[in-house]
PDB file of N, CA and C in Angstrom:
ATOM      1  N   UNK A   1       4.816   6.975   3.875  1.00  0.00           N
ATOM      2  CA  UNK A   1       4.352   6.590   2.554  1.00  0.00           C
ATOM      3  C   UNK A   1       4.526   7.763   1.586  1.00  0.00           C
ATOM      4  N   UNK A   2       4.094   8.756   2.092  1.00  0.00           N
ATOM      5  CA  UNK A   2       4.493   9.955   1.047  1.00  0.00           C
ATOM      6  C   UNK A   2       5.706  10.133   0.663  1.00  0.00           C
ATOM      7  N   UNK A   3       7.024   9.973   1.347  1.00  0.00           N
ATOM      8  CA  UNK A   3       8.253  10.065   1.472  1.00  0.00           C
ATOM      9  C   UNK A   3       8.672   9.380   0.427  1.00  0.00           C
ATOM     10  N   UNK A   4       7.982   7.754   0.171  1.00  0.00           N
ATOM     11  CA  UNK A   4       8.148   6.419  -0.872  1.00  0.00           C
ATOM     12  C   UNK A   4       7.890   7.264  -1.856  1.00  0.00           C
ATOM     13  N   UNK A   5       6.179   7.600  -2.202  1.00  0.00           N
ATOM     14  CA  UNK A   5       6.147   8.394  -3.460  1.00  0.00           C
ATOM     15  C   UNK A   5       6.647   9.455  -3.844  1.00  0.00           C
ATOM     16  N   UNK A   6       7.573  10.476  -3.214  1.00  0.00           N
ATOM     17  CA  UNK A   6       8.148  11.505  -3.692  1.00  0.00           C
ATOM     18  C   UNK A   6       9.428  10.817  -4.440  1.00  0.00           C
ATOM     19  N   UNK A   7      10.007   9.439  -3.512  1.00  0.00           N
ATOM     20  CA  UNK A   7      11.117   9.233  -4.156  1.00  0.00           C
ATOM     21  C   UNK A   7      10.759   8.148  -5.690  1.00  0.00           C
ATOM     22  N   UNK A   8       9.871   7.517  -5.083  1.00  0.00           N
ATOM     23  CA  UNK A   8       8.782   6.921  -6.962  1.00  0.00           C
ATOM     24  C   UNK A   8       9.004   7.943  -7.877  1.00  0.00           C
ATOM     25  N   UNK A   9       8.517   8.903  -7.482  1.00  0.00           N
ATOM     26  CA  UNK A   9       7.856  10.437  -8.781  1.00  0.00           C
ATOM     27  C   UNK A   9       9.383  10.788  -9.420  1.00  0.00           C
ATOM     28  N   UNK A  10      10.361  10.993  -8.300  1.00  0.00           N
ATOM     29  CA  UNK A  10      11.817  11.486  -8.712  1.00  0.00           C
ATOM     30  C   UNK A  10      12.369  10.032  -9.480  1.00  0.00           C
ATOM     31  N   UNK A  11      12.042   8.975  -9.694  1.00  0.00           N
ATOM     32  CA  UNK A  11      12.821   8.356 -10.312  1.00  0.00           C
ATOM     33  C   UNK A  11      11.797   7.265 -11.807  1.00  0.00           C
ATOM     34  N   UNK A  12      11.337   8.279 -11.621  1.00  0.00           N
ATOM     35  CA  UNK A  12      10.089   8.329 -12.994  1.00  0.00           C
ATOM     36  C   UNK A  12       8.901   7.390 -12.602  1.00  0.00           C
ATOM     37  N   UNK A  13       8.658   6.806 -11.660  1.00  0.00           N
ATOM     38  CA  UNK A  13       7.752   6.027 -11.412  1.00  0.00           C
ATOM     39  C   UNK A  13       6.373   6.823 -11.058  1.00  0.00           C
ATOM     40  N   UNK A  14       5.221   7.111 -11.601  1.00  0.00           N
ATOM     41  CA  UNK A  14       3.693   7.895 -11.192  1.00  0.00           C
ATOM     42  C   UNK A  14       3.727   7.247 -10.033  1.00  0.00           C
ATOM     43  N   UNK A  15       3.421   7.679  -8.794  1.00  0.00           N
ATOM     44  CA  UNK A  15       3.182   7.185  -7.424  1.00  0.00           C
ATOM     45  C   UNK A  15       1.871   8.553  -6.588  1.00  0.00           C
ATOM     46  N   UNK A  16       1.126   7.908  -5.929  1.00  0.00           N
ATOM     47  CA  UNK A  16       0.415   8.514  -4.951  1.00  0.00           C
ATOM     48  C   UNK A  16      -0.052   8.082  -3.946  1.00  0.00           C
ATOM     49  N   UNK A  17      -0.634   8.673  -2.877  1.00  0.00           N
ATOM     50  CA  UNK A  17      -1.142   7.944  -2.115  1.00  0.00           C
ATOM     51  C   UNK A  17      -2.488   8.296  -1.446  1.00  0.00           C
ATOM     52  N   UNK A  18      -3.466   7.192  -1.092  1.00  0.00           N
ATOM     53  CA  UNK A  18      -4.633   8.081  -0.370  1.00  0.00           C
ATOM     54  C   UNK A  18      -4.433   7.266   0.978  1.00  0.00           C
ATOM     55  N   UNK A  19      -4.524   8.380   2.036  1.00  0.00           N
ATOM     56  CA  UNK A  19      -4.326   7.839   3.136  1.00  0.00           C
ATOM     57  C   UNK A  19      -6.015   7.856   3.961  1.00  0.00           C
ATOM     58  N   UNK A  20      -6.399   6.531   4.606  1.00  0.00           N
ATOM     59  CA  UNK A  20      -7.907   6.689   5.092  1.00  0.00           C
ATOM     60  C   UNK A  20      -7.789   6.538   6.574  1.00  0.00           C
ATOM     61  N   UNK A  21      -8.234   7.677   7.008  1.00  0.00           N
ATOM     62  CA  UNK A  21      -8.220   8.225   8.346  1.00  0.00           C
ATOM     63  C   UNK A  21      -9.310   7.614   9.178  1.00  0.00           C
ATOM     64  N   UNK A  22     -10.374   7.146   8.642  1.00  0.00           N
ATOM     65  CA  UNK A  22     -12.074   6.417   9.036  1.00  0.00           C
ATOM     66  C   UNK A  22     -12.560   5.466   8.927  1.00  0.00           C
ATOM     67  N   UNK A  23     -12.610   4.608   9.858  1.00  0.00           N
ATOM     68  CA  UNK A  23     -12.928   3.143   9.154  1.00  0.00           C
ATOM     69  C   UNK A  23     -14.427   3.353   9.312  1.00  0.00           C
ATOM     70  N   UNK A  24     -15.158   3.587  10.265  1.00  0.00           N
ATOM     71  CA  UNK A  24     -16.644   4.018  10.258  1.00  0.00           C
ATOM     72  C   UNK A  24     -16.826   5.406  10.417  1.00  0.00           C
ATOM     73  N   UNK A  25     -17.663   5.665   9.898  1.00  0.00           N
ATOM     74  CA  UNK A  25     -18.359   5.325   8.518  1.00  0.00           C
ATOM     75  C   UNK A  25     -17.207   5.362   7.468  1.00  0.00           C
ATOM     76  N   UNK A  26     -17.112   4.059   6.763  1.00  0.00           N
ATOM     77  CA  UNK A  26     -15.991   4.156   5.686  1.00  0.00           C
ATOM     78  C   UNK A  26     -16.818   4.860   4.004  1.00  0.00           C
ATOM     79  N   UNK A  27     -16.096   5.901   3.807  1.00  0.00           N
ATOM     80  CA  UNK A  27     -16.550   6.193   2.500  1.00  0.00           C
ATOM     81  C   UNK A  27     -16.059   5.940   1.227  1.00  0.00           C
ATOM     82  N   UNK A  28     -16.695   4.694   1.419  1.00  0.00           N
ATOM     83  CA  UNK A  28     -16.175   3.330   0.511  1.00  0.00           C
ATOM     84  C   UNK A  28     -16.436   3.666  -0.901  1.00  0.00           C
ATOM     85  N   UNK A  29     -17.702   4.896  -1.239  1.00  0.00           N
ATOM     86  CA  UNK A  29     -17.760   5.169  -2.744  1.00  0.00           C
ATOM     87  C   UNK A  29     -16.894   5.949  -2.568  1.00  0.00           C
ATOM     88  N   UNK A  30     -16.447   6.852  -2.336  1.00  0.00           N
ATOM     89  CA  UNK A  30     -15.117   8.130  -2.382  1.00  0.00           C
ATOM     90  C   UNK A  30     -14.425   7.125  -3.037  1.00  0.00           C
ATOM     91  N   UNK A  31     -13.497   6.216  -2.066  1.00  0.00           N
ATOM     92  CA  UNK A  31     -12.539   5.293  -2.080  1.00  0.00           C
ATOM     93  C   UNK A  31     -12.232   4.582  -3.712  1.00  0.00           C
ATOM     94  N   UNK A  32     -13.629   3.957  -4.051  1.00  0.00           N
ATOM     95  CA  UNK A  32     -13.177   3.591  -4.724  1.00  0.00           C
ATOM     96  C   UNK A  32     -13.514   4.306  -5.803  1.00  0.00           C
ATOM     97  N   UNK A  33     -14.498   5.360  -6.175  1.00  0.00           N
ATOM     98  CA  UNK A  33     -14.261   6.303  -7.377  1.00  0.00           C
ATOM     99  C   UNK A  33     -12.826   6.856  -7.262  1.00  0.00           C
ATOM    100  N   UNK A  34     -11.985   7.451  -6.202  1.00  0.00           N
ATOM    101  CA  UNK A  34     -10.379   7.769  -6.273  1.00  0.00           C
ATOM    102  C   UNK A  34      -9.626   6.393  -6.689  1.00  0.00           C
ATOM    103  N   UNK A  35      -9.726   5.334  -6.392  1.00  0.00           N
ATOM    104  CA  UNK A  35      -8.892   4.060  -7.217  1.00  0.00           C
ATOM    105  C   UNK A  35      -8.998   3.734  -8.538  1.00  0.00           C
ATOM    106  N   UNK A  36     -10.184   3.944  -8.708  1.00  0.00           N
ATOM    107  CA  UNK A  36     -10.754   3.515  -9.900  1.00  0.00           C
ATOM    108  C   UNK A  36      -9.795   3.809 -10.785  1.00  0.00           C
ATOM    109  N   UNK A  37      -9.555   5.265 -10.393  1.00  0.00           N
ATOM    110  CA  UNK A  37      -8.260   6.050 -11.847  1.00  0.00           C
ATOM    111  C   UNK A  37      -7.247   5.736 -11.932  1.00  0.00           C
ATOM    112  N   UNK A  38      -6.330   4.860 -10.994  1.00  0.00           N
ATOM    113  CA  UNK A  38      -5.319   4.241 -10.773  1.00  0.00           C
ATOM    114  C   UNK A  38      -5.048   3.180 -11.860  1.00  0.00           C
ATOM    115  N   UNK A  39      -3.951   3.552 -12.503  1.00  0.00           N
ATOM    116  CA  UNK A  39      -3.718   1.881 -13.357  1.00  0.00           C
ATOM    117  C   UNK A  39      -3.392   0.914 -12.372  1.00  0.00           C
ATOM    118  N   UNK A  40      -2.793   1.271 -11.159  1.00  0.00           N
ATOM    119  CA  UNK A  40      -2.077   0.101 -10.613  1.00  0.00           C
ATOM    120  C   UNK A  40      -2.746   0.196  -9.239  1.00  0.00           C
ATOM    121  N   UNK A  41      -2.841  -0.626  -8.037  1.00  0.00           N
ATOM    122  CA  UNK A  41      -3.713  -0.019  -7.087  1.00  0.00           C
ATOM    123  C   UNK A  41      -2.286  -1.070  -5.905  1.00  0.00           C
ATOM    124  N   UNK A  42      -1.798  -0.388  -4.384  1.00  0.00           N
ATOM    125  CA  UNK A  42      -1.154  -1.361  -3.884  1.00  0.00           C
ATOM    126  C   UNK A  42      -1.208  -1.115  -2.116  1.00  0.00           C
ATOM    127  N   UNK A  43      -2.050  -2.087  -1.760  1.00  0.00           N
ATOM    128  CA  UNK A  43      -2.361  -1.533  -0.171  1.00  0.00           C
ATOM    129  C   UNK A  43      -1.237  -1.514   0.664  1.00  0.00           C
ATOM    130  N   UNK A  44      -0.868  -0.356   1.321  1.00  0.00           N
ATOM    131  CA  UNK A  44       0.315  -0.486   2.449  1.00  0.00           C
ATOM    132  C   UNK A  44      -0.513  -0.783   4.191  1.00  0.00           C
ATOM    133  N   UNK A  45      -0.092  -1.790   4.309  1.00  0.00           N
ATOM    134  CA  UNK A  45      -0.598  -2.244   5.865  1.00  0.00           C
ATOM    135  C   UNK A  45       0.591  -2.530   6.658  1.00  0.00           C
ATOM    136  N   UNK A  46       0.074  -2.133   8.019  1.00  0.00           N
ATOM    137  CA  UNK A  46       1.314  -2.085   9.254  1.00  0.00           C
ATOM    138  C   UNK A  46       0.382  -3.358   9.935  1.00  0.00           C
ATOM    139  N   UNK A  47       0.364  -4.599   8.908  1.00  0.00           N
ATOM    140  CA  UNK A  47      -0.328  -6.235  10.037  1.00  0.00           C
ATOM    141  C   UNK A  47      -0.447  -7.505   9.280  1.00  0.00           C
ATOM    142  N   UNK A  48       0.084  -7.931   9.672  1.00  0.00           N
ATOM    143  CA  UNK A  48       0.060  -9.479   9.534  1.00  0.00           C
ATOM    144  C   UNK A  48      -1.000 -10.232   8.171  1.00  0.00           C
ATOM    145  N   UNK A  49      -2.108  -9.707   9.200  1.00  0.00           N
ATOM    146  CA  UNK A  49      -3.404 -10.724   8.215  1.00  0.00           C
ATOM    147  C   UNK A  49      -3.687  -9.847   7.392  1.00  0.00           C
ATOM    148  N   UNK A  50      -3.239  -8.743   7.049  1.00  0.00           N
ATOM    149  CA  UNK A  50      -4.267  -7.508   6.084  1.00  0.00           C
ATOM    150  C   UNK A  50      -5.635  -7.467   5.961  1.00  0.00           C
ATOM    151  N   UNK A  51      -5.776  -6.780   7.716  1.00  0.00           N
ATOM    152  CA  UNK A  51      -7.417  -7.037   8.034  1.00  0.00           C
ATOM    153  C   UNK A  51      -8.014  -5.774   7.067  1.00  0.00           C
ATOM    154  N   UNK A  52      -7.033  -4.198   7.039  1.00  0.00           N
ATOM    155  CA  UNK A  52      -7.912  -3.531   6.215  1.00  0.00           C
ATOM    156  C   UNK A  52      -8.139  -4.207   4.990  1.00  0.00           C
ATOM    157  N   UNK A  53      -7.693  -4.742   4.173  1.00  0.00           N
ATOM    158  CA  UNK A  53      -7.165  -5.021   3.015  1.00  0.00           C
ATOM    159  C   UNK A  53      -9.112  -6.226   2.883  1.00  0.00           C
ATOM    160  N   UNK A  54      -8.957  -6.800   3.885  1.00  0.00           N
ATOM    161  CA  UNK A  54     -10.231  -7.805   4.072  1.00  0.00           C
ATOM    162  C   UNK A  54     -11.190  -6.722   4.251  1.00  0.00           C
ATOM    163  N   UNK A  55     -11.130  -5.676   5.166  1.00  0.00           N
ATOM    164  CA  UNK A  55     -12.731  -5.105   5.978  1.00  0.00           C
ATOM    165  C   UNK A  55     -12.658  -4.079   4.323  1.00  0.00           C
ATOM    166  N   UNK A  56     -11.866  -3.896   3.450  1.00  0.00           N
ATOM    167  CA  UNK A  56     -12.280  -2.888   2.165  1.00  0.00           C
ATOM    168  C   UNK A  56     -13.088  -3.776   0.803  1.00  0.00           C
ATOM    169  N   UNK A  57     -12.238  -4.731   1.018  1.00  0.00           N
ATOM    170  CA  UNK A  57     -13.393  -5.855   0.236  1.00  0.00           C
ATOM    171  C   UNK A  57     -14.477  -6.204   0.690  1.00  0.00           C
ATOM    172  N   UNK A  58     -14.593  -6.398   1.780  1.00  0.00           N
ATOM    173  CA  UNK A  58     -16.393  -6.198   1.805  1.00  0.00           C
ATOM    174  C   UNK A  58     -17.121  -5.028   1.848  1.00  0.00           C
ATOM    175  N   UNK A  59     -16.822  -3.867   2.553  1.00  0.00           N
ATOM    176  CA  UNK A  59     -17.482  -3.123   2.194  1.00  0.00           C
ATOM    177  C   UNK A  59     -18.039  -2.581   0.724  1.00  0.00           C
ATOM    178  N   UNK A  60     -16.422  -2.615   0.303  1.00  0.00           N
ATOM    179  CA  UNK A  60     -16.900  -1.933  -1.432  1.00  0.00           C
ATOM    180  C   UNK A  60     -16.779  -3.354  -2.209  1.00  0.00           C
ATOM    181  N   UNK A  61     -16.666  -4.706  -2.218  1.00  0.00           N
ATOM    182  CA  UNK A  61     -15.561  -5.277  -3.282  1.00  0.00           C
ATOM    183  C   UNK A  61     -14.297  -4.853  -4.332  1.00  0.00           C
ATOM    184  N   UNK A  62     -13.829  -4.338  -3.433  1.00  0.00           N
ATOM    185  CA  UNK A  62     -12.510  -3.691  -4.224  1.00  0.00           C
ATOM    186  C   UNK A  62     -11.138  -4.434  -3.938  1.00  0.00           C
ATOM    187  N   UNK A  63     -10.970  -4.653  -4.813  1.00  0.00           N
ATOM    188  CA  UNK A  63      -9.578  -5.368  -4.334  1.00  0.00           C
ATOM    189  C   UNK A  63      -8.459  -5.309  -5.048  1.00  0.00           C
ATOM    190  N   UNK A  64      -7.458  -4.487  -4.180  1.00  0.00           N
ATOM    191  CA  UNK A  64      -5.952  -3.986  -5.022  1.00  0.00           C
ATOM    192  C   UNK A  64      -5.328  -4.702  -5.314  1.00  0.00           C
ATOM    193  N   UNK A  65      -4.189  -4.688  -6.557  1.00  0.00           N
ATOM    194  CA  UNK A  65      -3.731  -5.498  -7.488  1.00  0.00           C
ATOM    195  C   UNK A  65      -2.643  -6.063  -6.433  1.00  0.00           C
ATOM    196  N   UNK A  66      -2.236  -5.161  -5.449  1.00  0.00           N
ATOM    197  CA  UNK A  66      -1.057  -6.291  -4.845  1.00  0.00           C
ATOM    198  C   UNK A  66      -1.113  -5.585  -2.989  1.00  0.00           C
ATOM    199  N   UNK A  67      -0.098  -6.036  -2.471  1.00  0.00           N
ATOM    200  CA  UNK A  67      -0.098  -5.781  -0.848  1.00  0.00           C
ATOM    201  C   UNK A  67       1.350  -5.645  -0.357  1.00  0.00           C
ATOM    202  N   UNK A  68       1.457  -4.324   0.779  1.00  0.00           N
ATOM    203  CA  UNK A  68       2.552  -4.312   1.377  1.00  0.00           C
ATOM    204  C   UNK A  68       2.328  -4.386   2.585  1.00  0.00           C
ATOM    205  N   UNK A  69       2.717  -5.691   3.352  1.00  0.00           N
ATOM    206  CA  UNK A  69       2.777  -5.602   4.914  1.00  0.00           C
ATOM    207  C   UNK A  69       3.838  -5.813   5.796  1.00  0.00           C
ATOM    208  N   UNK A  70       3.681  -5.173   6.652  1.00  0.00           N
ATOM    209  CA  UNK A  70       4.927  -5.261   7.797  1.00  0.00           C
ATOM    210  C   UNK A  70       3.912  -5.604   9.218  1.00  0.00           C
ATOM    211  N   UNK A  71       4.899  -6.097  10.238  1.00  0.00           N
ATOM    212  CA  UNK A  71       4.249  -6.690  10.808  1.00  0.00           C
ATOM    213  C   UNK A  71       5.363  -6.971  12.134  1.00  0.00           C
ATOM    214  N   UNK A  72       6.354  -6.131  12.040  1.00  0.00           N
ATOM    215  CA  UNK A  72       7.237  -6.413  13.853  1.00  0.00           C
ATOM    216  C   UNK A  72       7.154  -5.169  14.250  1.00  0.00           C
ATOM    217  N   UNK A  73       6.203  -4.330  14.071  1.00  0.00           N
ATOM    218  CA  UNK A  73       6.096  -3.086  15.226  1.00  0.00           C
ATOM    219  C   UNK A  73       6.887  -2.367  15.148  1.00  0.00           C
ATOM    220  N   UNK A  74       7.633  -2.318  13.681  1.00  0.00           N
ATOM    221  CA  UNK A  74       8.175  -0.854  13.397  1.00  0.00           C
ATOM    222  C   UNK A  74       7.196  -0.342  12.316  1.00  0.00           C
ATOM    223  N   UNK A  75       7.243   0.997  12.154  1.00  0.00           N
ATOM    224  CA  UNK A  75       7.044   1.548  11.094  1.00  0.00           C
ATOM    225  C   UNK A  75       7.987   1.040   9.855  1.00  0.00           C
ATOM    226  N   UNK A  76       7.295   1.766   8.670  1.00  0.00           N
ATOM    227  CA  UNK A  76       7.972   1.319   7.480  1.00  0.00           C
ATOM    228  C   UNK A  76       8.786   2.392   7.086  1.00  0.00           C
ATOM    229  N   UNK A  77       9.712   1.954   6.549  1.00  0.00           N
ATOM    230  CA  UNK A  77      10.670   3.145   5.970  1.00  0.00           C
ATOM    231  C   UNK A  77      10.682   3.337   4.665  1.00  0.00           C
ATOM    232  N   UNK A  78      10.781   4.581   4.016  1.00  0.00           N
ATOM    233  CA  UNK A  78      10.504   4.753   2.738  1.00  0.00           C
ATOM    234  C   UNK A  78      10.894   4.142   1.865  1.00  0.00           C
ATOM    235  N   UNK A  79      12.187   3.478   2.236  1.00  0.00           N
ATOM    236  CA  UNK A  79      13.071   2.484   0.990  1.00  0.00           C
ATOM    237  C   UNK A  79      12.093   0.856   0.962  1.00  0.00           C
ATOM    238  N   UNK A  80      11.591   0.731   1.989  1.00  0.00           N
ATOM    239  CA  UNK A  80      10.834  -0.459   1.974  1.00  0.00           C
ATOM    240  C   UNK A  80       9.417  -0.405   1.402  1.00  0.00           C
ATOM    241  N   UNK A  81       8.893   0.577   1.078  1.00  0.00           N
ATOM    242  CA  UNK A  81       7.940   0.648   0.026  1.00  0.00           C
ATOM    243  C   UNK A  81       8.626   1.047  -1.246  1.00  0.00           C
ATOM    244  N   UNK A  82       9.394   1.513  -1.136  1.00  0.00           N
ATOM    245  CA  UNK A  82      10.243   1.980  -2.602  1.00  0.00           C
ATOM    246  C   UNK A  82      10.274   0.336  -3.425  1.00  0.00           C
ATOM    247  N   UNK A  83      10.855  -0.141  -2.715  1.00  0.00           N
ATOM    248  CA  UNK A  83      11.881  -1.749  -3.335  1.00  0.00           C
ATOM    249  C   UNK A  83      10.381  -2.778  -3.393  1.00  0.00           C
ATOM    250  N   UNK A  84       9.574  -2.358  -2.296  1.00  0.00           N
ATOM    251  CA  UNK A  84       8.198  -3.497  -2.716  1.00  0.00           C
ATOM    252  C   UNK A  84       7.347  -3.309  -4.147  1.00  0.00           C
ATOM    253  N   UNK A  85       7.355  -1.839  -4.417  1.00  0.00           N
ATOM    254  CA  UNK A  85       6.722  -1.186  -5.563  1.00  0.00           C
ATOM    255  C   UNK A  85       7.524  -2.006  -6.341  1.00  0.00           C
ATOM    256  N   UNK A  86       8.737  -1.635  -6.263  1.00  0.00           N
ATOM    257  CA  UNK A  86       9.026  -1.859  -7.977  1.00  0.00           C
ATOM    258  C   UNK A  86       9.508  -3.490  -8.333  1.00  0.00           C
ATOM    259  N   UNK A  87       9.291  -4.009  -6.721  1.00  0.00           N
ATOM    260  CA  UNK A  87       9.083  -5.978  -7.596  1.00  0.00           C
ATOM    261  C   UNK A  87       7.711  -5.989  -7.847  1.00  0.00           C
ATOM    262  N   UNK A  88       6.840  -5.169  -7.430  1.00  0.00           N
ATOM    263  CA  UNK A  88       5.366  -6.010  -7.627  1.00  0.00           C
ATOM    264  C   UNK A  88       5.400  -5.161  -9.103  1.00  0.00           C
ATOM    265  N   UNK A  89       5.720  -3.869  -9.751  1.00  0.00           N
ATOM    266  CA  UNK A  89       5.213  -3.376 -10.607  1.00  0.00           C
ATOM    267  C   UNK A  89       6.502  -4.347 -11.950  1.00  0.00           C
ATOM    268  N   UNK A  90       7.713  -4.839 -11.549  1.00  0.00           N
ATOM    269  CA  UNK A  90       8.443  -6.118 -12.099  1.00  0.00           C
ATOM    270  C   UNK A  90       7.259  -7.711 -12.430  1.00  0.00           C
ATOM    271  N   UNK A  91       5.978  -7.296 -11.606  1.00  0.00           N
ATOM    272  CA  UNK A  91       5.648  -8.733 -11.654  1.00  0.00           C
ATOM    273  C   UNK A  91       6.422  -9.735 -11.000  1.00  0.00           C
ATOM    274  N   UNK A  92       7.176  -9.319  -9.712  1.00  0.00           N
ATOM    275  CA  UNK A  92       7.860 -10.484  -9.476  1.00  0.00           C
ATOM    276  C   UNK A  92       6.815 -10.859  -8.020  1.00  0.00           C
ATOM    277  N   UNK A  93       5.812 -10.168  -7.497  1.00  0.00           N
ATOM    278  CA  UNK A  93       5.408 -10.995  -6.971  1.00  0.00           C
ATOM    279  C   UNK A  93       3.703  -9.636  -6.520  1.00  0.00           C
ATOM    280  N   UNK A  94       2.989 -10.272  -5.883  1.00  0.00           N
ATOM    281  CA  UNK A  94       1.969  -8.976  -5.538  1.00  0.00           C
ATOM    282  C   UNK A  94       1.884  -8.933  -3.804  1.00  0.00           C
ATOM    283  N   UNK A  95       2.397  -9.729  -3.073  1.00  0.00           N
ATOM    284  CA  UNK A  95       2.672  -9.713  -1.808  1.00  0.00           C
ATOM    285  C   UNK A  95       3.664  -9.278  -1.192  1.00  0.00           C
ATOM    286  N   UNK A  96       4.311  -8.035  -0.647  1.00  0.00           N
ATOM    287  CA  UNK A  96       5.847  -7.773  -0.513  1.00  0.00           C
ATOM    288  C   UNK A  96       6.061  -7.720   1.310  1.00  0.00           C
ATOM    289  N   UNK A  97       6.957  -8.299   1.902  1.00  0.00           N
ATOM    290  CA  UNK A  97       6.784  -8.440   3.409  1.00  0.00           C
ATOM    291  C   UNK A  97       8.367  -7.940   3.506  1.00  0.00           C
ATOM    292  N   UNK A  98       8.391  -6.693   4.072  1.00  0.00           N
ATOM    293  CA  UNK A  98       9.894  -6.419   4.060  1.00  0.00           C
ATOM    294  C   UNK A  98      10.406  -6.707   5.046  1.00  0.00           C
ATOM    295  N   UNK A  99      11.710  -7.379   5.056  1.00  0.00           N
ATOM    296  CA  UNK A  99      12.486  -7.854   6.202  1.00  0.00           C
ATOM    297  C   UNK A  99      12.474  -7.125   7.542  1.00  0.00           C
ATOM    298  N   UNK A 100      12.807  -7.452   8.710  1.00  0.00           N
ATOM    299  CA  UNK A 100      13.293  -6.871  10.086  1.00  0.00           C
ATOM    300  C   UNK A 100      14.584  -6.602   9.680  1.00  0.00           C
ATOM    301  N   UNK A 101      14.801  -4.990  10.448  1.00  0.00           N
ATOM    302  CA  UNK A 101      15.985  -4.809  10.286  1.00  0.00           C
ATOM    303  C   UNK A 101      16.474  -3.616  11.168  1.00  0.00           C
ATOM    304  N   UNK A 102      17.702  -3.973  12.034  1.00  0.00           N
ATOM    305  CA  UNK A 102      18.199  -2.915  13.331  1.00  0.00           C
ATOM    306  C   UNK A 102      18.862  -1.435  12.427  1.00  0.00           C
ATOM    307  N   UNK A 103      17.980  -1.109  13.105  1.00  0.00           N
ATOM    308  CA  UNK A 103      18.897   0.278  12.827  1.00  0.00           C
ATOM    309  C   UNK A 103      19.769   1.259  14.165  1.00  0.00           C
ATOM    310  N   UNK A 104      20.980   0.964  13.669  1.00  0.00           N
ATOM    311  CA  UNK A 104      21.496   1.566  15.082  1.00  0.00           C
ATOM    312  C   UNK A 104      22.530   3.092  14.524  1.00  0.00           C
TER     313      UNK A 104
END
């Protein structure tokens, strides 16, 4: 994810990221006093149902403007948060599920 936002920042896009290491005790005011400042807010999840994405709305009611999930047991590669950012920040959609794809 950092890799995504260095290449965001280099191609004029503001990008950051907070990465949460704790689900208990979640420090859900931290969390969301650091979002708060965000114009744009966009969860990256490695699952299907976007259980964090659910267990952060209840704790805090916070809920980010859009979602990136993957979900075949690879990691994500930086170009695949790159290209999800900039349809959801296009408005072309707030859900981005990036394709399977071999890399050989």
């Amino acid at each position: 994810i950092q890799e995504a936002a260095e290449i965001l920042n280099g191609q004029g896009i503001p990008a950051n990221h907070l990465q949460i290491r704790w689900l208990v005790p979640l420090k859900g005011d931290a969390i969301v006093e650091t979002l708060k400042g965000c114009r744009q807010t966009i969860l990256v999840e490695n699952n299907y149902s976007g259980q964090f994405a659910r267990y952060l709305r209840s704790e805090t009611s916070y809920v980010p403007d859009g979602y990136i999930r993957k979900y075949d047991g690879e990691p994500f590669m930086p170009h695949h948060i790159v290209e999800a950012v900039k349809e959801q920040l296009a408005g072309k959609t707030n859900l981005s599920v990036p394709m399977h794809e071999i890399m050989v």
